[in-house]
N, C-alpha and C. Protein backbone atom coordinates (compact mmCIF):
# COMPACT_ATOMS: atom_id res chain seq x y z
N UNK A 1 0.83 -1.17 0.00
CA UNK A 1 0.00 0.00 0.00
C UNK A 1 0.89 1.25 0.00
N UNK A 2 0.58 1.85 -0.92
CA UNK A 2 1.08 3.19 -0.96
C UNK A 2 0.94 4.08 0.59
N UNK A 3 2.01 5.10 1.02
CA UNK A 3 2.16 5.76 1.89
C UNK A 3 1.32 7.12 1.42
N UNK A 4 0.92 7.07 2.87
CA UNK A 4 0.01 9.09 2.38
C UNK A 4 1.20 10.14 2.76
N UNK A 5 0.93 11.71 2.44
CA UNK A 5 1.36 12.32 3.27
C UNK A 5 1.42 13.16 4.36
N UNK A 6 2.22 14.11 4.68
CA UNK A 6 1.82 14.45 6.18
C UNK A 6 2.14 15.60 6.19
N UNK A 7 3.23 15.79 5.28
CA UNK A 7 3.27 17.51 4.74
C UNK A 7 3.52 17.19 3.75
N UNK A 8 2.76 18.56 2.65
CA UNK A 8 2.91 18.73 1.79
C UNK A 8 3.81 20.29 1.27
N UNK A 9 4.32 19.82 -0.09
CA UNK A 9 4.98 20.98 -0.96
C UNK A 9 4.56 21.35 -2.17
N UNK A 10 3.66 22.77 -1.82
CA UNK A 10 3.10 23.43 -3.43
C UNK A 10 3.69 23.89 -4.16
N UNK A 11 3.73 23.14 -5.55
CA UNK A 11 4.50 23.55 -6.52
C UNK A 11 5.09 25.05 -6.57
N UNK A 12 6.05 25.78 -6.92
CA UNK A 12 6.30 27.26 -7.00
C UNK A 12 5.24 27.80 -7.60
N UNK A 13 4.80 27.90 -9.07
CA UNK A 13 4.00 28.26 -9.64
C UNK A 13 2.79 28.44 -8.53
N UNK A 14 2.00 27.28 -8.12
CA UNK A 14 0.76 27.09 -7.63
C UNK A 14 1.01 28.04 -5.84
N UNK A 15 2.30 28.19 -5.29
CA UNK A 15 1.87 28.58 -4.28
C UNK A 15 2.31 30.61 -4.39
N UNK A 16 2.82 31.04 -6.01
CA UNK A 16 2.52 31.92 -6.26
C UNK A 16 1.36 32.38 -6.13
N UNK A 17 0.47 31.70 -7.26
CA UNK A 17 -1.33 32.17 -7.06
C UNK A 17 -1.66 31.84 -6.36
N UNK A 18 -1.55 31.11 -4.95
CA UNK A 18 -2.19 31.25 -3.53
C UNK A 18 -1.46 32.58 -3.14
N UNK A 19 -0.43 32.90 -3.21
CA UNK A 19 0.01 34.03 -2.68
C UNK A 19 -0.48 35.78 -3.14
N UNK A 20 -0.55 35.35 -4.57
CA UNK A 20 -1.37 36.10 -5.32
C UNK A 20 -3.04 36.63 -4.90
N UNK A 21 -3.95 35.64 -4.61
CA UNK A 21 -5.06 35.18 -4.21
C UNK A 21 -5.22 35.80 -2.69
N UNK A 22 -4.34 35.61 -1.82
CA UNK A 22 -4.09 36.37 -0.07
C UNK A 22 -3.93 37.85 -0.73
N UNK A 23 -2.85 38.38 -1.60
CA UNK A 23 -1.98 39.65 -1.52
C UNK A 23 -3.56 40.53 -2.30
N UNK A 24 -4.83 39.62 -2.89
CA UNK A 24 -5.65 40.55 -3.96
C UNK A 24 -7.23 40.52 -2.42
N UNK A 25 -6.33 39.59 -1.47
CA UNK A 25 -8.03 40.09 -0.47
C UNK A 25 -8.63 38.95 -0.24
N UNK A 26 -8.91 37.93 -1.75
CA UNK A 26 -9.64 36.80 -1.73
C UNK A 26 -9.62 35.76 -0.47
N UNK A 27 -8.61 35.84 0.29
CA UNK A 27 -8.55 34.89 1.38
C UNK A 27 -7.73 35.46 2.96
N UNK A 28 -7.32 34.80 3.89
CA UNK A 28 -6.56 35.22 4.54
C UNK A 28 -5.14 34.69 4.52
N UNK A 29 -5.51 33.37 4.16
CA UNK A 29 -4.02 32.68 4.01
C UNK A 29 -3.73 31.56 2.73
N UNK A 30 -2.73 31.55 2.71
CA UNK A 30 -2.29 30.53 1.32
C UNK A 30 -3.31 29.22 1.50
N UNK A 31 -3.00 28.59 2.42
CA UNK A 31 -3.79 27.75 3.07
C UNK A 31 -5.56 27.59 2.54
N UNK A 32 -5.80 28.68 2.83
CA UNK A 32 -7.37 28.32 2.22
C UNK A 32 -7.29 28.45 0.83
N UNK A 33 -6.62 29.31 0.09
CA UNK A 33 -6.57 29.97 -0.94
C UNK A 33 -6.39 28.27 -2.05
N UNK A 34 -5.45 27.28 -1.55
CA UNK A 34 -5.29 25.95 -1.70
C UNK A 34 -6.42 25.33 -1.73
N UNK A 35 -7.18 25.10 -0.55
CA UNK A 35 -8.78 23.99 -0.55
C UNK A 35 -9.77 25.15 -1.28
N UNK A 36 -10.01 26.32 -1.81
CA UNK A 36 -10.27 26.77 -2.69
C UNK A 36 -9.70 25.89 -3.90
N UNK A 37 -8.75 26.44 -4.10
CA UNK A 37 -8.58 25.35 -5.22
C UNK A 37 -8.59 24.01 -5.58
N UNK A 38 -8.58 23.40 -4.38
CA UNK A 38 -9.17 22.08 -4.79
C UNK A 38 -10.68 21.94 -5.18
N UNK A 39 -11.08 22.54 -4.44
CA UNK A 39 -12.60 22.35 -4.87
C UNK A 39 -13.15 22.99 -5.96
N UNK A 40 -12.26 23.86 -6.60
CA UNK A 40 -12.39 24.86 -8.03
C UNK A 40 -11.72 23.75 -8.96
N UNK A 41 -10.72 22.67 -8.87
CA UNK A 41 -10.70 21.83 -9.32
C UNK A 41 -11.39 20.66 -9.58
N UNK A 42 -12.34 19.87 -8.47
CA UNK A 42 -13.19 19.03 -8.25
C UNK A 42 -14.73 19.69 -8.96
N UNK A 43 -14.92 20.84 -9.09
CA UNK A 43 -15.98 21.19 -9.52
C UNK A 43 -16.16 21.53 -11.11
N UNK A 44 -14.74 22.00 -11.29
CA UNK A 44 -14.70 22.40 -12.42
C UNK A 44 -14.01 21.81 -13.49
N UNK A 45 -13.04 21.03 -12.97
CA UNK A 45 -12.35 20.02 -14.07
C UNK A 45 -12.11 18.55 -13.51
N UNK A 46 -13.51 18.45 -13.12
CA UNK A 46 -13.09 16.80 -12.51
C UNK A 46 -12.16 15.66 -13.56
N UNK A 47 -13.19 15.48 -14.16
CA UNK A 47 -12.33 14.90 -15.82
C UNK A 47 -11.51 14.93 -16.35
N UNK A 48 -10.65 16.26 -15.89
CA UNK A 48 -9.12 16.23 -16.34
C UNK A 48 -8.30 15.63 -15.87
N UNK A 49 -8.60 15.57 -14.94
CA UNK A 49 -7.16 15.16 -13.72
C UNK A 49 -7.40 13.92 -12.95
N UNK A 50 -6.45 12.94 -13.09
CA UNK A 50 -6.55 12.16 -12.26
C UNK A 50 -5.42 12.15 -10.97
N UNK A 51 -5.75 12.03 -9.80
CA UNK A 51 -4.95 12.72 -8.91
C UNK A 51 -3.92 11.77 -8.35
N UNK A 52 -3.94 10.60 -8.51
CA UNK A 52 -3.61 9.25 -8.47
C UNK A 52 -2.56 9.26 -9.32
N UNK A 53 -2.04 9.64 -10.28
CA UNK A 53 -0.81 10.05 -11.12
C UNK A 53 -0.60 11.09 -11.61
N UNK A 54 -1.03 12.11 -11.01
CA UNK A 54 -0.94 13.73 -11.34
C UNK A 54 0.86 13.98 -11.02
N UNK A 55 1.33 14.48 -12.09
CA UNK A 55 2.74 15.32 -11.78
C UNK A 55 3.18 16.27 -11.47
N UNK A 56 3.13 16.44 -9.88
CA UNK A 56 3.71 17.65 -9.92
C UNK A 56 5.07 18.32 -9.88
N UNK A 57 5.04 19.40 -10.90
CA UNK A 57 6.32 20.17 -11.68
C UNK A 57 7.56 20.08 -10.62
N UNK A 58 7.12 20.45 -9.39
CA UNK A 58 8.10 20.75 -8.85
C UNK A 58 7.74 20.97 -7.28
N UNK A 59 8.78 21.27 -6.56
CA UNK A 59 8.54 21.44 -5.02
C UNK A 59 9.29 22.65 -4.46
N UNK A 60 9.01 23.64 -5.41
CA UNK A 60 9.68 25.10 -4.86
C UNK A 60 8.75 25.72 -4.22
N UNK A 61 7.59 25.19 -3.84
CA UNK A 61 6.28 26.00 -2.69
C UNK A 61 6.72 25.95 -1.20
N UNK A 62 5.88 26.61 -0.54
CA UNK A 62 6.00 26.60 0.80
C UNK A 62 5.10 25.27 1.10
N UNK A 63 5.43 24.53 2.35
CA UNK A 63 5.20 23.37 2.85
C UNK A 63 4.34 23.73 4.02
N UNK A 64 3.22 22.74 4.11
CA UNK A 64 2.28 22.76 5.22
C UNK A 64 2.38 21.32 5.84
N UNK A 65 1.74 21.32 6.66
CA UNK A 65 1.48 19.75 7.90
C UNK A 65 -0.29 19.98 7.17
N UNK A 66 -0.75 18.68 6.48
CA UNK A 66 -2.11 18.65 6.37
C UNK A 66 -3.03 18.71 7.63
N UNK A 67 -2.78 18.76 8.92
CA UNK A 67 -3.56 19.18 9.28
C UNK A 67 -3.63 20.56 9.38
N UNK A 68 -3.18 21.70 8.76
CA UNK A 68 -3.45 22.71 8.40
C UNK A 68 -4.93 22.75 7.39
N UNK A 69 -5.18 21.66 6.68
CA UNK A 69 -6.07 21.86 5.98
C UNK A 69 -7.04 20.86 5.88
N UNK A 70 -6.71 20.05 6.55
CA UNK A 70 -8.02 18.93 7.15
C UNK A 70 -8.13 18.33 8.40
N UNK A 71 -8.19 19.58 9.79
CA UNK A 71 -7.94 19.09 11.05
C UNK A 71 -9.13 18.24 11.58
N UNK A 72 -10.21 18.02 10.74
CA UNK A 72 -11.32 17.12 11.41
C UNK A 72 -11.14 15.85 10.55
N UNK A 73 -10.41 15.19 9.56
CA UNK A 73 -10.58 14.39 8.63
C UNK A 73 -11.36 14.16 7.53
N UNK A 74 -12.42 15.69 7.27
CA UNK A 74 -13.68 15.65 6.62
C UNK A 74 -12.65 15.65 5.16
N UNK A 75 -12.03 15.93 5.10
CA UNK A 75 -11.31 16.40 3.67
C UNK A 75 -10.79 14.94 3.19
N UNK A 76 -10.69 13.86 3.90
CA UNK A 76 -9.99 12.96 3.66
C UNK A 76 -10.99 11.99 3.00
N UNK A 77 -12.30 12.23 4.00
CA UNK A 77 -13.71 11.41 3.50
C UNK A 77 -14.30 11.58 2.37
N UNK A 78 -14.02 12.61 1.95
CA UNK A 78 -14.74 13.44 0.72
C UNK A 78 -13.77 12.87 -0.23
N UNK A 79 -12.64 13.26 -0.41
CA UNK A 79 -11.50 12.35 -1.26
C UNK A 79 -12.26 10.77 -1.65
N UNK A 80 -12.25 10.26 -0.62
CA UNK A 80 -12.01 8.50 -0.16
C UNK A 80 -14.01 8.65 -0.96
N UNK A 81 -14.69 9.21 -0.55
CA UNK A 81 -15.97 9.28 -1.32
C UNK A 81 -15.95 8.89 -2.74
N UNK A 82 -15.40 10.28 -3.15
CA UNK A 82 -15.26 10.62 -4.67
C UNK A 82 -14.45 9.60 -5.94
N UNK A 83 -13.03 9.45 -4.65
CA UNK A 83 -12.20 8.06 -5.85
C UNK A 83 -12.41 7.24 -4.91
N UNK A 84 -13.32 6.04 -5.21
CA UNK A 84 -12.99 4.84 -4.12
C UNK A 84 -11.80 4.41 -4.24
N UNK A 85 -11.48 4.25 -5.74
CA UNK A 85 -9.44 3.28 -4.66
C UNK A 85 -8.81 4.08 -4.17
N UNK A 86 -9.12 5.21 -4.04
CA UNK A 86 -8.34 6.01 -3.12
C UNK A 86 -7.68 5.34 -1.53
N UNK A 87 -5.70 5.14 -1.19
CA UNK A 87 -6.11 5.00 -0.41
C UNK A 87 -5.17 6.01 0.38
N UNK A 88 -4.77 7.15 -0.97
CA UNK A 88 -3.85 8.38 -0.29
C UNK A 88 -4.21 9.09 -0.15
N UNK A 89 -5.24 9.90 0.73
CA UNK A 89 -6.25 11.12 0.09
C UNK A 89 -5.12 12.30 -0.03
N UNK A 90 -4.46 12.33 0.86
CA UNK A 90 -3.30 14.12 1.04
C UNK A 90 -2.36 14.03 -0.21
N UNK A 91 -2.17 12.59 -0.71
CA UNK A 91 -1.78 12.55 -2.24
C UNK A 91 -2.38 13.04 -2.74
N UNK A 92 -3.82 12.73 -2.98
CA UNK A 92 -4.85 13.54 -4.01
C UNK A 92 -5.12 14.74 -3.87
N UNK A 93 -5.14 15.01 -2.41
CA UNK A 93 -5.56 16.78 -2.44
C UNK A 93 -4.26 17.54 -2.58
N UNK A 94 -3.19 17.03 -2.39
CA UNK A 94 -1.73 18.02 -2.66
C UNK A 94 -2.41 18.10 -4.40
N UNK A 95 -2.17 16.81 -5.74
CA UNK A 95 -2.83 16.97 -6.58
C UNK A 95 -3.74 18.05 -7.05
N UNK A 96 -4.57 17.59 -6.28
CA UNK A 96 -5.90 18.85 -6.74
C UNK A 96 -5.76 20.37 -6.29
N UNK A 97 -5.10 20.66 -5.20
CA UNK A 97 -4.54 21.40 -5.17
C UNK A 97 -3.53 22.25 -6.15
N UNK A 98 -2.74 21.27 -6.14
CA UNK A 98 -1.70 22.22 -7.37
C UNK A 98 -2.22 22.33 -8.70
N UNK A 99 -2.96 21.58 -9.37
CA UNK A 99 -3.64 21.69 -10.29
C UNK A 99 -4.28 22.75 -10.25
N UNK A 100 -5.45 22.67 -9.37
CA UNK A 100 -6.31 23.79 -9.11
C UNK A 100 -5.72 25.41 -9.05
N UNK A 101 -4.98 25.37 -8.39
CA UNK A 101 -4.09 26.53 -8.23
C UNK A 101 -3.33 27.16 -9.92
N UNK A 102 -3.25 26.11 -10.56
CA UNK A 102 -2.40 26.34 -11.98
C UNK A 102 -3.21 26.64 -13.17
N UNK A 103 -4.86 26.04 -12.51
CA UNK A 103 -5.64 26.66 -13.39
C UNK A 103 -6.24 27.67 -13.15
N UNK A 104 -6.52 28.34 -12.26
CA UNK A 104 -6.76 29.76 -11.32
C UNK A 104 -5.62 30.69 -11.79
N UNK A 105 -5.00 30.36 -11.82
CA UNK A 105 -3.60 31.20 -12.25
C UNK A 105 -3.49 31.66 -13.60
N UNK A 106 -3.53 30.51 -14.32
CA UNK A 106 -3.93 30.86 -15.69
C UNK A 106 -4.82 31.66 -16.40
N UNK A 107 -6.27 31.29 -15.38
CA UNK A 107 -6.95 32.65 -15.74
C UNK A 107 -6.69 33.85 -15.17
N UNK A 108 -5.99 34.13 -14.25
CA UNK A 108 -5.33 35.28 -13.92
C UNK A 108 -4.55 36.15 -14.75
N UNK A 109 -3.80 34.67 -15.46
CA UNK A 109 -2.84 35.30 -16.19
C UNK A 109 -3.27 36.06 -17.22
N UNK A 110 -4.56 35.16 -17.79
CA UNK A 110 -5.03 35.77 -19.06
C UNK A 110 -6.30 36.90 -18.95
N UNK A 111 -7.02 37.06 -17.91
CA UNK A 111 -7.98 37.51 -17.65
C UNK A 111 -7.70 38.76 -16.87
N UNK A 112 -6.69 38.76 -16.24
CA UNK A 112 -6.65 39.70 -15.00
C UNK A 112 -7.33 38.89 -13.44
N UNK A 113 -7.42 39.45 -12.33
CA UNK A 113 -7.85 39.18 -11.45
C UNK A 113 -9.39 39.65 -11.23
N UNK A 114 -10.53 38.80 -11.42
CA UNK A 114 -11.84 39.07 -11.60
C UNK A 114 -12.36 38.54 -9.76
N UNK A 115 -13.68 39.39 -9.66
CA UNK A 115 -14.19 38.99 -8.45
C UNK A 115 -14.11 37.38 -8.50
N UNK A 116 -13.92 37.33 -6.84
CA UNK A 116 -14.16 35.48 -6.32
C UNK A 116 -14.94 34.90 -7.19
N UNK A 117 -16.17 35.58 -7.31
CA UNK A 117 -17.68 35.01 -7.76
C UNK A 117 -17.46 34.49 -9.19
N UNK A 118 -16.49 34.61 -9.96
CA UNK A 118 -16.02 34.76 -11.61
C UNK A 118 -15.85 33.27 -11.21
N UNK A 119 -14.91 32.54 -10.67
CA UNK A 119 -14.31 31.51 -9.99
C UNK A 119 -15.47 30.06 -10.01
N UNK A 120 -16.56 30.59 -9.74
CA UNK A 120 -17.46 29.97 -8.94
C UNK A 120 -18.61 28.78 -10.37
């Protein structure tokens, strides 16, 4: 059985636009600005991504302890819901995360920075 993890590292890119995302108001900390993006990922590009072999670019982000972002385990259930063979969820949400974050970014890049609600 594959090992989960226990901290994670957001790609450079992806923990730019969390940083981006705090510095424009949208959040208070990188941290949420992240499970935002997972769930801007899960909602919006489920189909793209499989999180189970997702690559991520790189590990020049700042590093969290997941319980920064799932201190009740609800985040883990929702994972373990959604992919049943799931049996790494903080694999998958680092995944959806950085993804999420790279596609948020992108429209940043190209769009400018539009209200939260644009997002949604």
């Amino acid at each position: 059985m594959a090992e989960d993890l226990v901290n994670i590292r957001l790609s450079l890119y992806a923990n730019e636009v969390a940083e981006k995302l705090v510095a424009a108001g949208y959040f208070d900390y990188s941290t949420t600005a992240a499970k935002f993006a997972l769930a801007y990922a899960l909602k919006n590009h489920f189909d793209e991504i499989d999180p189970s072999n997702y690559d991520i670019p790189d590990t020049g982000g700042s590093n969290y302890n997941f319980g920064s972002f799932d201190s009740d385990g609800q985040l883990a259930v929702l994972l373990k819901a959604l992919y049943p063979n799931c049996t790494t969820p903080y694999v998958y949400a680092r995944a959806l995360m950085v993804f999420g974050l790279t596609k948020l970014g992108k429209r940043i890049d190209q769009d400018g920075l539009q209200p939260i609600s644009s997002f949604l």
